[in-house]
Protein backbone atom coordinates (compact mmCIF):
# COMPACT_ATOMS: atom_id res chain seq x y z
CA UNK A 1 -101.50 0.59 -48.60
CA UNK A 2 -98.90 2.98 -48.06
CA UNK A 3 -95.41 2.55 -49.21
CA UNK A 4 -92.78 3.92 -47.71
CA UNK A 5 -89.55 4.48 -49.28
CA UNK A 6 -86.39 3.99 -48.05
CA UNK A 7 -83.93 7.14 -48.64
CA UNK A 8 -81.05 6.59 -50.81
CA UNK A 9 -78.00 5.29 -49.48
CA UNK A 10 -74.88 7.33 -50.49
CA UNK A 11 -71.54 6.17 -49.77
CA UNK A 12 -69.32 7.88 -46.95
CA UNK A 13 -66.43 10.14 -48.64
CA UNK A 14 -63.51 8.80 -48.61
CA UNK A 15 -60.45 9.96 -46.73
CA UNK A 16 -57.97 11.94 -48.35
CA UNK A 17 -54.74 10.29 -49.18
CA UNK A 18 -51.56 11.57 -46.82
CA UNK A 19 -49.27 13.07 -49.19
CA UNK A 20 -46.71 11.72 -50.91
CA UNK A 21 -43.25 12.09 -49.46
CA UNK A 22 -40.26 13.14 -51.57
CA UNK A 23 -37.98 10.61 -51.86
CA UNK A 24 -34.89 11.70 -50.19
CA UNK A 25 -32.04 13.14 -51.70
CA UNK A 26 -28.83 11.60 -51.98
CA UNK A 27 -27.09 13.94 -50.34
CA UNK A 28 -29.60 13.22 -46.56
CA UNK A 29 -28.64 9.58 -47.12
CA UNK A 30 -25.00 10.06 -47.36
CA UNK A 31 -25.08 12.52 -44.14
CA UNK A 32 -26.88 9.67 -42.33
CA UNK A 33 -24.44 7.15 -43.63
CA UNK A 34 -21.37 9.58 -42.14
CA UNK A 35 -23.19 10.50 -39.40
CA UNK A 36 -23.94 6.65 -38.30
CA UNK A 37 -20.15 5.88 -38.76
CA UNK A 38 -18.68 8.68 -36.87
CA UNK A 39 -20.81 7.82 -34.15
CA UNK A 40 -18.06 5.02 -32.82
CA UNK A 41 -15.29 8.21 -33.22
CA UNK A 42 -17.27 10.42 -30.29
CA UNK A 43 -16.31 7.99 -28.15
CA UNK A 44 -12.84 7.53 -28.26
CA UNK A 45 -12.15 10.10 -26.60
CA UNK A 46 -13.84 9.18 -23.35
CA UNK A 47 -12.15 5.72 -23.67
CA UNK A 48 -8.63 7.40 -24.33
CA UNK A 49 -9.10 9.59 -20.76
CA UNK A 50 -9.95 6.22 -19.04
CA UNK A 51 -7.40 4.20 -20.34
CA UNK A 52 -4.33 6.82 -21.10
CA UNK A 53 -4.77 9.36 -17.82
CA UNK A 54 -4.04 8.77 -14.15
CA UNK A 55 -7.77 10.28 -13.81
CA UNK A 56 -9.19 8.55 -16.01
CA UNK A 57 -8.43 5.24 -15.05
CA UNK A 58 -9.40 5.83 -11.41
CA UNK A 59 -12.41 6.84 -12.96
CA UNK A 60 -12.78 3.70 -14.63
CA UNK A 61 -11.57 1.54 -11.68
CA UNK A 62 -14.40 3.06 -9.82
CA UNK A 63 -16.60 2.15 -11.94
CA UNK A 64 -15.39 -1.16 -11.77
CA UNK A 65 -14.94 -1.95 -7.93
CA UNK A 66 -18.44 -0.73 -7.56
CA UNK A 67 -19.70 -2.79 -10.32
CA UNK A 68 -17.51 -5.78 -9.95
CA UNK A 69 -15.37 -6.18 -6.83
CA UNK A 70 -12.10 -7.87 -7.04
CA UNK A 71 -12.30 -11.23 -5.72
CA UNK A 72 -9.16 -13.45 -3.69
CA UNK A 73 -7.57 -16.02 -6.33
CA UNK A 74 -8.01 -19.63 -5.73
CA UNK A 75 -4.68 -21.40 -5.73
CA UNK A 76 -4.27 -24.68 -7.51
CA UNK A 77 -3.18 -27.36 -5.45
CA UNK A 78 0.84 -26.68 -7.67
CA UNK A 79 0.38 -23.32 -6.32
CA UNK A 80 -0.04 -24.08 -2.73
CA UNK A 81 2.37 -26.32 -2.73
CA UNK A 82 5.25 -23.79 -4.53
CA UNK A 83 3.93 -21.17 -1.88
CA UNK A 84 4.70 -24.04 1.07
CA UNK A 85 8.30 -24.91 -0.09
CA UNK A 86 9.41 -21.42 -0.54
CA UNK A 87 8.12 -20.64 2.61
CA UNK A 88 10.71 -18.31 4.94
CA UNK A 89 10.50 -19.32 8.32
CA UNK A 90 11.87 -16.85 11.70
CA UNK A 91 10.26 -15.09 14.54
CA UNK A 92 11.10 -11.78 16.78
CA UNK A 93 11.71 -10.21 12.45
CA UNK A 94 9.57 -8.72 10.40
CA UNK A 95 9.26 -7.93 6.37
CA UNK A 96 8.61 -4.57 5.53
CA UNK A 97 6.98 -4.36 1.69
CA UNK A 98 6.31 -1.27 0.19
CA UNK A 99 3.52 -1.07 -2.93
CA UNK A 100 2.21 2.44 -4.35
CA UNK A 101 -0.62 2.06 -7.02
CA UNK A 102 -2.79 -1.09 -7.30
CA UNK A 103 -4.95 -0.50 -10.62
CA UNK A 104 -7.08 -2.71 -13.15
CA UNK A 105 -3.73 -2.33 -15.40
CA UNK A 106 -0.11 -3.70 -15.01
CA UNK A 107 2.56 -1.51 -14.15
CA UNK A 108 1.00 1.85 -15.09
CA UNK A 109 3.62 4.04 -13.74
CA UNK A 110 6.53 3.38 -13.86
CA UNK A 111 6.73 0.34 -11.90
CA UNK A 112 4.57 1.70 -8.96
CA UNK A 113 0.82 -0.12 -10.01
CA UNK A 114 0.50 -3.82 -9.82
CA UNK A 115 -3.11 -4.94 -10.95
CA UNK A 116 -5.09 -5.93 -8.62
CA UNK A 117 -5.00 -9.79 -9.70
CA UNK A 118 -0.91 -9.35 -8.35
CA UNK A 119 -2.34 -8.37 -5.52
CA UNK A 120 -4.54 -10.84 -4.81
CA UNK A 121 -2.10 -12.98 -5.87
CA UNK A 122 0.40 -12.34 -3.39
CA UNK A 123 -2.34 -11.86 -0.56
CA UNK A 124 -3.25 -15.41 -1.08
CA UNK A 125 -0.04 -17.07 -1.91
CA UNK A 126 1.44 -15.30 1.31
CA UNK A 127 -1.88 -16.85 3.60
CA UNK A 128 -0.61 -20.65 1.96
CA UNK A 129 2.46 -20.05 3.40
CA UNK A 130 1.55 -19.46 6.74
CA UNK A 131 3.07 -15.75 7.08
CA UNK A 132 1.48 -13.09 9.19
CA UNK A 133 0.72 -9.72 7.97
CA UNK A 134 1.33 -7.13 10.40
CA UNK A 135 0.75 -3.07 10.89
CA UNK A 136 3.59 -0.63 11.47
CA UNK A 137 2.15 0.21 14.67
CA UNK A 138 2.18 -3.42 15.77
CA UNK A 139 6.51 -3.39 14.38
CA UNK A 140 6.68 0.08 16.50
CA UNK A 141 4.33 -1.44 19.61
CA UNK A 142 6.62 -5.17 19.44
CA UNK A 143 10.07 -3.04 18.79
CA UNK A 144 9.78 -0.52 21.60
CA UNK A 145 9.10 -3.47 24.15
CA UNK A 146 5.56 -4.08 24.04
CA UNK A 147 3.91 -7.21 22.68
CA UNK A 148 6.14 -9.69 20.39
CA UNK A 149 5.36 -10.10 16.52
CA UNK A 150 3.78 -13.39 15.67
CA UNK A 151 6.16 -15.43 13.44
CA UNK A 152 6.85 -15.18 9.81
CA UNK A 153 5.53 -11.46 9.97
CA UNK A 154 5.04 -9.52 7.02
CA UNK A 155 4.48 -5.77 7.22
CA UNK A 156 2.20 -4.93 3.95
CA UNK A 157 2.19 -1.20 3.32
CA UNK A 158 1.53 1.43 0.88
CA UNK A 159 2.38 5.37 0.60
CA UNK A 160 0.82 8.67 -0.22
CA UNK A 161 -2.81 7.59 0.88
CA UNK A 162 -3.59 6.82 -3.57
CA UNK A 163 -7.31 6.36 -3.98
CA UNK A 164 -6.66 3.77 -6.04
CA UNK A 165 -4.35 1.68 -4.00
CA UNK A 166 -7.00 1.38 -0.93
CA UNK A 167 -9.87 1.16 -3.55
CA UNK A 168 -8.55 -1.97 -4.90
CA UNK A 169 -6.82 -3.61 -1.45
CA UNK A 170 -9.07 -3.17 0.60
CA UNK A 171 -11.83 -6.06 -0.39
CA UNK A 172 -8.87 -8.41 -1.07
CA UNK A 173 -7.47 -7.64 2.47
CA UNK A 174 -10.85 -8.58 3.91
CA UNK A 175 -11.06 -11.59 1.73
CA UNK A 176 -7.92 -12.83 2.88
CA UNK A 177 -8.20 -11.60 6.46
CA UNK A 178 -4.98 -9.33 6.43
CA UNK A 179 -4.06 -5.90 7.32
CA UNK A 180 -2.10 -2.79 5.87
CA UNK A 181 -0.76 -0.27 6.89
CA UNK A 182 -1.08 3.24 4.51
CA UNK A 183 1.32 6.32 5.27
CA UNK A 184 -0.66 9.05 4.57
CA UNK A 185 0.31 13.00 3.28
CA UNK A 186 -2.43 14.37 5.26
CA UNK A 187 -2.47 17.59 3.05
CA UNK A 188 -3.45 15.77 0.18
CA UNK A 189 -6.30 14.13 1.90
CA UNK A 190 -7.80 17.48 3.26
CA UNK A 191 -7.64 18.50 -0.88
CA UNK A 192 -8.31 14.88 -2.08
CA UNK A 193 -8.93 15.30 -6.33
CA UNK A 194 -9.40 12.70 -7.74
CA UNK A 195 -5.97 10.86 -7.06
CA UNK A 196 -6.02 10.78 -3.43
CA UNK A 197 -8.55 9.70 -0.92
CA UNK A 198 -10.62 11.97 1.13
CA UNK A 199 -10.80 12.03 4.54
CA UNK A 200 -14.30 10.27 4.86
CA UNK A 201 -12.93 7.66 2.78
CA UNK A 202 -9.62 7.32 5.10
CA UNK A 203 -12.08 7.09 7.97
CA UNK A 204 -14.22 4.13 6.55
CA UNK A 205 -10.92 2.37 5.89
CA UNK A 206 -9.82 3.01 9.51
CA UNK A 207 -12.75 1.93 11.16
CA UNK A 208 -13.04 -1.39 8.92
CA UNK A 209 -10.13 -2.34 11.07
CA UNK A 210 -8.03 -3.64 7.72
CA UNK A 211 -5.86 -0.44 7.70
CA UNK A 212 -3.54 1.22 9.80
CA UNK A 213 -3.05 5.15 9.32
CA UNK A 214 0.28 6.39 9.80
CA UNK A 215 2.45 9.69 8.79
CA UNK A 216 3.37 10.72 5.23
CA UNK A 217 4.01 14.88 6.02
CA UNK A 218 1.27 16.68 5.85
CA UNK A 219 2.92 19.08 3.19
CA UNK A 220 6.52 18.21 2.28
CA UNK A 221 5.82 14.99 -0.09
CA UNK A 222 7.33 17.11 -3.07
CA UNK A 223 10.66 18.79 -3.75
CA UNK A 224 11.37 22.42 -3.97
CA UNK A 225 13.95 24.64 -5.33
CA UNK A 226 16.37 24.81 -2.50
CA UNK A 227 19.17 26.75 -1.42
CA UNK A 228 21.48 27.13 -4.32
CA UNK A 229 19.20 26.24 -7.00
CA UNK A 230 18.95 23.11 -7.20
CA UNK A 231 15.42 20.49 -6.96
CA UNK A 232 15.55 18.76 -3.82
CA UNK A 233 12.80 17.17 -1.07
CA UNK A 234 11.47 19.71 0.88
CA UNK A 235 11.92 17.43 3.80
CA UNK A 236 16.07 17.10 3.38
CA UNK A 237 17.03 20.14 2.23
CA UNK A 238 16.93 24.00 3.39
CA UNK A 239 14.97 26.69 1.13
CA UNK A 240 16.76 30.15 0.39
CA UNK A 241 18.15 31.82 2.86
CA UNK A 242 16.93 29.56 4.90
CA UNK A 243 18.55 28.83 8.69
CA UNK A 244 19.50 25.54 9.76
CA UNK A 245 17.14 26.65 12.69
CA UNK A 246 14.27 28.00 10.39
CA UNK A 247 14.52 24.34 8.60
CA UNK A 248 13.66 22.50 12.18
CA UNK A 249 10.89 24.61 13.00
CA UNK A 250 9.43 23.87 9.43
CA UNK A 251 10.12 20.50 9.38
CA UNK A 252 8.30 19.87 12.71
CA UNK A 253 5.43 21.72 11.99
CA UNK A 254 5.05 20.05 9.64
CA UNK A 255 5.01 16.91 10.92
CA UNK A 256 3.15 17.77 13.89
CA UNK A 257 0.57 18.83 11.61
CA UNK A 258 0.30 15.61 9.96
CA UNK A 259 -0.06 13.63 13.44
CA UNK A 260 -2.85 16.30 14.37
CA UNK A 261 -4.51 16.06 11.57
CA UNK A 262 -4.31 11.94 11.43
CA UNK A 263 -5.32 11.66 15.32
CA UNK A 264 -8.50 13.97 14.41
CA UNK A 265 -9.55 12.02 11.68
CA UNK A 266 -8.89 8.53 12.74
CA UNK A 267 -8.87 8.58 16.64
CA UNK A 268 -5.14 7.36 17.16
CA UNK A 269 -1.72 9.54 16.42
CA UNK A 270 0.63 7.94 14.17
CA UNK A 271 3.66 6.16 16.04
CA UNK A 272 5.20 5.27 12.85
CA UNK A 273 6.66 7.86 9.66
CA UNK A 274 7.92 7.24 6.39
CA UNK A 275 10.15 9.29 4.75
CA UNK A 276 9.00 11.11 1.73
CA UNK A 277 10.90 9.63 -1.88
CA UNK A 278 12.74 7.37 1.10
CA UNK A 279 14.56 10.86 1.62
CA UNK A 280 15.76 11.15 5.63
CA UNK A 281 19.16 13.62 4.52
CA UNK A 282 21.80 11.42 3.92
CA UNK A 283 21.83 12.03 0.51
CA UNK A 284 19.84 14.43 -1.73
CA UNK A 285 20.48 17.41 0.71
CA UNK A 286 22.19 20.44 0.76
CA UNK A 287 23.48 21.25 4.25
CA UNK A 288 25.00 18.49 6.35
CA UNK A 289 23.37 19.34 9.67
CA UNK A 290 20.10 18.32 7.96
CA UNK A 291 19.98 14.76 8.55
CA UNK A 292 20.88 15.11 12.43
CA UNK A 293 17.82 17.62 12.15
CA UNK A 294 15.43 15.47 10.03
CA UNK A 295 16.42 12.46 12.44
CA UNK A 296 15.66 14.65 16.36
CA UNK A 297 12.72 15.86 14.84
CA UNK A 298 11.47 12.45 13.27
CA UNK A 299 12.39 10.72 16.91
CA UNK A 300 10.48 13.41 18.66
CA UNK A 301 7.13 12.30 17.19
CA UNK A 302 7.46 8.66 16.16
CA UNK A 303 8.78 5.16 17.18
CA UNK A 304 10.11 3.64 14.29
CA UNK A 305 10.65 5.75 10.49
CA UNK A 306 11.16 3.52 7.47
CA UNK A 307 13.26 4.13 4.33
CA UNK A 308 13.69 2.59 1.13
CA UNK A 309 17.63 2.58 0.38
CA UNK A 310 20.03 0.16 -1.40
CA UNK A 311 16.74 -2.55 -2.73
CA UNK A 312 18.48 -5.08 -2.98
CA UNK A 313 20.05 -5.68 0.37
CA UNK A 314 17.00 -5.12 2.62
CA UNK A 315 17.01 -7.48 5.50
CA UNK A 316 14.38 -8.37 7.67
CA UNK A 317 13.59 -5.88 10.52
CA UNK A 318 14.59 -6.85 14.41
CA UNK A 319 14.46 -4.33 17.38
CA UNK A 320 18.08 -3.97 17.52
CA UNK A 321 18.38 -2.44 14.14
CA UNK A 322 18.02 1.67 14.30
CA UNK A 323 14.42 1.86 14.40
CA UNK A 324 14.44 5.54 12.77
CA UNK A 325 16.15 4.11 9.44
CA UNK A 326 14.07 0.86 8.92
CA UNK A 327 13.98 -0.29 5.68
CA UNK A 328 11.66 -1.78 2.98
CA UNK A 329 11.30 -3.12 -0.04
CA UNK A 330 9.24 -1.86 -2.92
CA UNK A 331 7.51 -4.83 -4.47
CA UNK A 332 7.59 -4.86 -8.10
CA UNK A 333 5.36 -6.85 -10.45
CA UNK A 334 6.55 -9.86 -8.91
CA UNK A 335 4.54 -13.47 -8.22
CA UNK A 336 3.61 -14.61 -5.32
CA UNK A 337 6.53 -17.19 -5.37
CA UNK A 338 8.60 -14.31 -6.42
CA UNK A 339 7.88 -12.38 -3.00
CA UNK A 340 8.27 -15.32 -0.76
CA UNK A 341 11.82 -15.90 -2.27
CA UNK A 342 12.88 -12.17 -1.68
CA UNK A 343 11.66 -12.49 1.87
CA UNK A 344 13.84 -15.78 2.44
CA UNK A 345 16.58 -14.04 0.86
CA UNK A 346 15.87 -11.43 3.31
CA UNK A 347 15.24 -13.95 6.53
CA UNK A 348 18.90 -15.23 5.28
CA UNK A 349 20.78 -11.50 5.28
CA UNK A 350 20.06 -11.63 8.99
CA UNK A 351 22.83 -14.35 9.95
CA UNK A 352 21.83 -16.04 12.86
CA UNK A 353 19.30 -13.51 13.86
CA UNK A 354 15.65 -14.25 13.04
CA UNK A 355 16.19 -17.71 13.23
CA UNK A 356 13.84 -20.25 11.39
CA UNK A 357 12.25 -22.61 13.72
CA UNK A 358 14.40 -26.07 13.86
CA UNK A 359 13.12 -28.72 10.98
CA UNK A 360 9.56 -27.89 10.63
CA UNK A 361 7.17 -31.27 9.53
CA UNK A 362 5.33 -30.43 6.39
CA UNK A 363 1.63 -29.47 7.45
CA UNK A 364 -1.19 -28.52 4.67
CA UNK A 365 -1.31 -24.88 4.37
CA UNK A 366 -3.72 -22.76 5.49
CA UNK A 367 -7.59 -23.25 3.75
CA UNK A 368 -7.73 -20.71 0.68
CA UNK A 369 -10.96 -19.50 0.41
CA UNK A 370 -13.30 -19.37 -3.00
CA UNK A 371 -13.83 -16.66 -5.09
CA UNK A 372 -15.85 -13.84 -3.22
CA UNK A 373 -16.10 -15.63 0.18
CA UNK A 374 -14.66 -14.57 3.27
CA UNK A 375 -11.58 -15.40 4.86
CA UNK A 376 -11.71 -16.30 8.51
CA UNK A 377 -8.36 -16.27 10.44
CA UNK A 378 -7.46 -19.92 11.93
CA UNK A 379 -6.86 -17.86 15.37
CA UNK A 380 -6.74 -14.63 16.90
CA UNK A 381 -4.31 -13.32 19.12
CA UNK A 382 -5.49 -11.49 22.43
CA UNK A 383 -5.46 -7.80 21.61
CA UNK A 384 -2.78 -6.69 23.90
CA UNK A 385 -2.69 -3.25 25.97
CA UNK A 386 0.45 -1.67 24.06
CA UNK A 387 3.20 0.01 26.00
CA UNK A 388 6.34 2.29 24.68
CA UNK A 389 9.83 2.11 25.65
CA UNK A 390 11.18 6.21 25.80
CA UNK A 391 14.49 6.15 24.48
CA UNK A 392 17.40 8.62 25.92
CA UNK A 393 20.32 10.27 24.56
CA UNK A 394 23.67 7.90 24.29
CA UNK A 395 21.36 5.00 25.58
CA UNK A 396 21.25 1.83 23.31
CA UNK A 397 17.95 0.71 21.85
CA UNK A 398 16.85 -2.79 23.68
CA UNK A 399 15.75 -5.62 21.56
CA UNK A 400 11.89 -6.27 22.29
CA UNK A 401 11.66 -9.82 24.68
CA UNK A 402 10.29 -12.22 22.10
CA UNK A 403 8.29 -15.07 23.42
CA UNK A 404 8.54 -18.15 21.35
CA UNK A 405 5.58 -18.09 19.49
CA UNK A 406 3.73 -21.93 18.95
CA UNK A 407 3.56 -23.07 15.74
CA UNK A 408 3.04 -26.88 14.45
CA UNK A 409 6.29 -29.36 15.32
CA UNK A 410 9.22 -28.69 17.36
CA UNK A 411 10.37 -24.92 17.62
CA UNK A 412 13.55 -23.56 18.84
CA UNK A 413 13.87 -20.04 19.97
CA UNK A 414 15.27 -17.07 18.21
CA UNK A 415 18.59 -15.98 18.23
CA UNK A 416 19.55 -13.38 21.02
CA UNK A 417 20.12 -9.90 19.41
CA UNK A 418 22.53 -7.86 20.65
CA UNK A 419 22.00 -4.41 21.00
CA UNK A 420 23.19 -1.40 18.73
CA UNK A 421 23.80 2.28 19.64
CA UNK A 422 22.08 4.39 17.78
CA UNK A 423 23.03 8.55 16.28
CA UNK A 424 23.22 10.40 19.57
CA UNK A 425 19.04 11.65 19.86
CA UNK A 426 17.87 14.58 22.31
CA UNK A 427 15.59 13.00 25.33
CA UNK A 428 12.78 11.69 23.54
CA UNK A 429 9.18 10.02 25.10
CA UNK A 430 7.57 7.76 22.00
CA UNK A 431 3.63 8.21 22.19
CA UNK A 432 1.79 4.95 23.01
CA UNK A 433 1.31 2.50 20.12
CA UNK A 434 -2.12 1.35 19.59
CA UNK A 435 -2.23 -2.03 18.19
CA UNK A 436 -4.33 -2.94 15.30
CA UNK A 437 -4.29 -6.75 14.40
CA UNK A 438 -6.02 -8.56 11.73
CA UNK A 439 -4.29 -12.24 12.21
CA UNK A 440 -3.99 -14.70 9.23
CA UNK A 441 -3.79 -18.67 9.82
CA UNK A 442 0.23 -19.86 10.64
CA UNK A 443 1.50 -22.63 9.42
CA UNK A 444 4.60 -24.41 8.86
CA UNK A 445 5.99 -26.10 5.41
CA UNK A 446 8.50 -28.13 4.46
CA UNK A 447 12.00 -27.08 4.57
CA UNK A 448 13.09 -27.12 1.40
CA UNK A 449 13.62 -24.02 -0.31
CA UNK A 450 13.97 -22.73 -3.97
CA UNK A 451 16.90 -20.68 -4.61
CA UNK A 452 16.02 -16.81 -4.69
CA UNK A 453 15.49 -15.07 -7.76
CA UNK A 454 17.24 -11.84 -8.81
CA UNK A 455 15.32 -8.58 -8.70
CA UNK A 456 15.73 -4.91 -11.05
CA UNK A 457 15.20 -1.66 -10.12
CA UNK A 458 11.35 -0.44 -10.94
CA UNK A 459 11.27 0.69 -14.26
CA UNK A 460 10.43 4.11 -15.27
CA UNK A 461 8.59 6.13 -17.86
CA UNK A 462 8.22 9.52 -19.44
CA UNK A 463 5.86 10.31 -17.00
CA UNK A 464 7.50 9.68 -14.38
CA UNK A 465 10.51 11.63 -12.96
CA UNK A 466 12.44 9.65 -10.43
CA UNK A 467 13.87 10.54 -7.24
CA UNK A 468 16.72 9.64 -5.55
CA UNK A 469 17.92 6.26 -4.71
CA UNK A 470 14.21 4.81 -4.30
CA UNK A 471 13.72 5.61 -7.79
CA UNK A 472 9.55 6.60 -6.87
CA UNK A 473 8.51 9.31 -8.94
CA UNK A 474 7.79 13.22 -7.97
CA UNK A 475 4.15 14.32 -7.01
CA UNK A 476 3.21 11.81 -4.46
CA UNK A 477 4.02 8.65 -5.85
């Protein structure tokens, strides 16, 4: 027998152990420590820029609107029913507001940003009421005898053509189904930065039908040193050794170049001009032909101009006032109750004109929608094919015919206006006014009113250098 042996087994070698790693030193663990605090510190200052800069917080706010849209408040059932008795009521008269900046903070400068929950807030407290918001070339289109405001119109309007300003508005405006009207310096949107909006994003906003583009300058939103050294708006005051007729061709050019530039961009030249800081040469000038200038040249180009002077006496508008020196009121950080009172106070500055319709029952106010949805408008006026009314030298300006306008209960027409005479104006032809309408619900509440509060100047800061009567700051604001 054969016996066969098995080999011996030997066991596999073992693996080498890894090495042993130093422990280590103090001094690595103490630069990790540091390093692991001062991670927080790198980003402060990112957060200061977006929270301490005009840049940076439109930075920030972009961020934000993209992320998280602002969304139209839901009134309590108090609210609504504050918003309904300090309702003005009036036809053939308009409000003309005036905001700036509309940021995720409060009164960022100088007065000139409400937040966007203000906003909203008077967007929605002004649909409970039953007023109308209205575009400057519907007040030109109504005002130069073409088709009558609704009633209880409010003209909502901003300046400068801020990034900011339409960033934020325009998904409330939708929300609440209102329009605006922005006054654009066309330079600045041809060189947007990141303060002002570009072209394309003007042109969106047009198109969207929620905003109505009007004049601004194209160049002369800023102040210059003039003749005799001091700072004054380029648009008021003559340059050195400058001729009172050098100044009108300037002046024009410039505004012809705005409407050229606006009618390129959004289809439809402006009708309607506001003066840069509320500036129009009464005051902060240094020649007295200047405001006879600024005024032919202004009335050459546009139907109605609107300034900002003496705040606290601005009335509501009618078609017999002189429709080159309208007037408006820069809304402050005010509530929505707040801004109804200052337009009553407003309706009441007008005498007997603008009449409020005779004892209006109490009706519920117009539905406020949810958070995020839609708004739709109760009714919608026929768009109307919009005429012009040329006005002449030494011929007075005649009140637009305003139909009585139906609203819920027994209505009495408005008070006849009379008609004014105007500054003497060379022969003029207004362009046509295209109408733009974006109708809220109209209601009618109660009669009883609140007493109107008192209002302050806007408050400024050390970044801001005011101008002028209006108070807005320099450099575009």
């Amino acid at each position: 027998m054969i016996t066969l042996e098995r080999p011996p087994q030997t066991a596999p070698p073992l693996a080498p152990a890894p090495p042993r790693r130093p422990a280590p030193p103090r001094a690595s663990v103490r630069q990790l420590v540091v390093g692991l605090l001062a991670l927080p510190l790198t980003v402060l200052p990112f957060v200061a820029y977006a929270n301490l800069t005009p840049e940076g917080r439109l930075v920030r706010d972009r961020a934000i609107v993209a992320l998280s849209p602002p969304k139209l408040p839901r009134l309590t059932p108090q609210q609504r029913a504050a918003a309904l008795a300090a309702a003005p009521r009036y036809e053939g008269a308009v409000m003309a507001v005036a905001y700036h900046g509309i940021g995720s903070a409060t009164d960022g400068e100088g007065g000139f940003v409400v937040s966007a929950k203000r906003f909203g807030e008077h967007l929605a407290t002004l649909r409970a009421a039953g007023m109308n918001a209205v575009t400057a070339a519907q007040v030109a289109d109504a005002f130069t005898g073409g088709a009558p405001l609704p009633p209880n119109a409010v003209m909502l309007s901003f300046d400068d053509g801020r990034a900011d300003a339409m960033m934020w508005a325009d998904p409330l405006l939708r929300q609440a189904g209102m329009s605006a009207t922005m006054f654009l310096i066309s330079g600045a949107a041809s060189e947007p930065g990141i303060y002002y909006a570009s072209w394309d994003r003007i042109e969106s906003y047009a198109r969207s039908g929620r905003w109505d583009i009007q004049s601004h300058t194209a160049g002369s939103h800023r102040e210059h040193e003039a003749d005799g050294g001091e700072s004054l708006p380029m648009l008021t005051s003559l340059a050195p050794d400058e001729t009172p007729e050098a100044f009108r061709a300037r002046i024009g050019d410039d505004m012809a170049r705005a409407s050229a530039a606006i009618e390129a961009h959004v289809g439809r030249a402006p009708v309607a001009f506001a003066y840069p800081f509320g500036a129009y040469g009464a005051d902060r000038s240094n020649d007295p032909a200047v405001a006879q200038i600024v005024r032919e040249e202004v009335g050459r180009r546009y139907a109605v101009a609107f300034q900002q002077d003496d705040q606290e006496t601005v009335p509501l508008l009618t078609a017999d006032q002189d429709l080159l020196r309208l007037r408006r009121v820069e809304v402050e950080n005010w509530s929505g109750v707040d801004l109804l009172h200052r337009i009553e106070r407003a309706r009441r500055s007008l005498g007997g004109q603008g009449a409020a319709p005779a004892d209006p029952p109490a009706e519920p106010g117009p539905p406020v929608v949810a958070e995020g949805e839609p708004a739709a408008p109760a009714s919608s006026p026929t768009p109307t094919t919009s005429t012009s009314v040329a006005r002449s030298a030494g011929q007075p300006v005649q009140a637009a015919t305003v139909s009585p306008t139906t609203v819920p209960g027994p209505t009495a027409p408005p008070a006849a206006v009379q008609p004014v005479t105007p500054a003497t104006v060379p022969p003029t032809t207004r362009p046509s006014v295209p109408v733009t309408t974006a109708p809220p619900p109209t209601t009618a509440p109660p009669t009883t009113r609140p007493p109107s509060p008192t209002t302050t100047s806007p408050p400024t800061t050390a970044a801001c250098k005011p101008a002028g009567k209006s108070g807005k700051c320099l450099g575009g604001r």
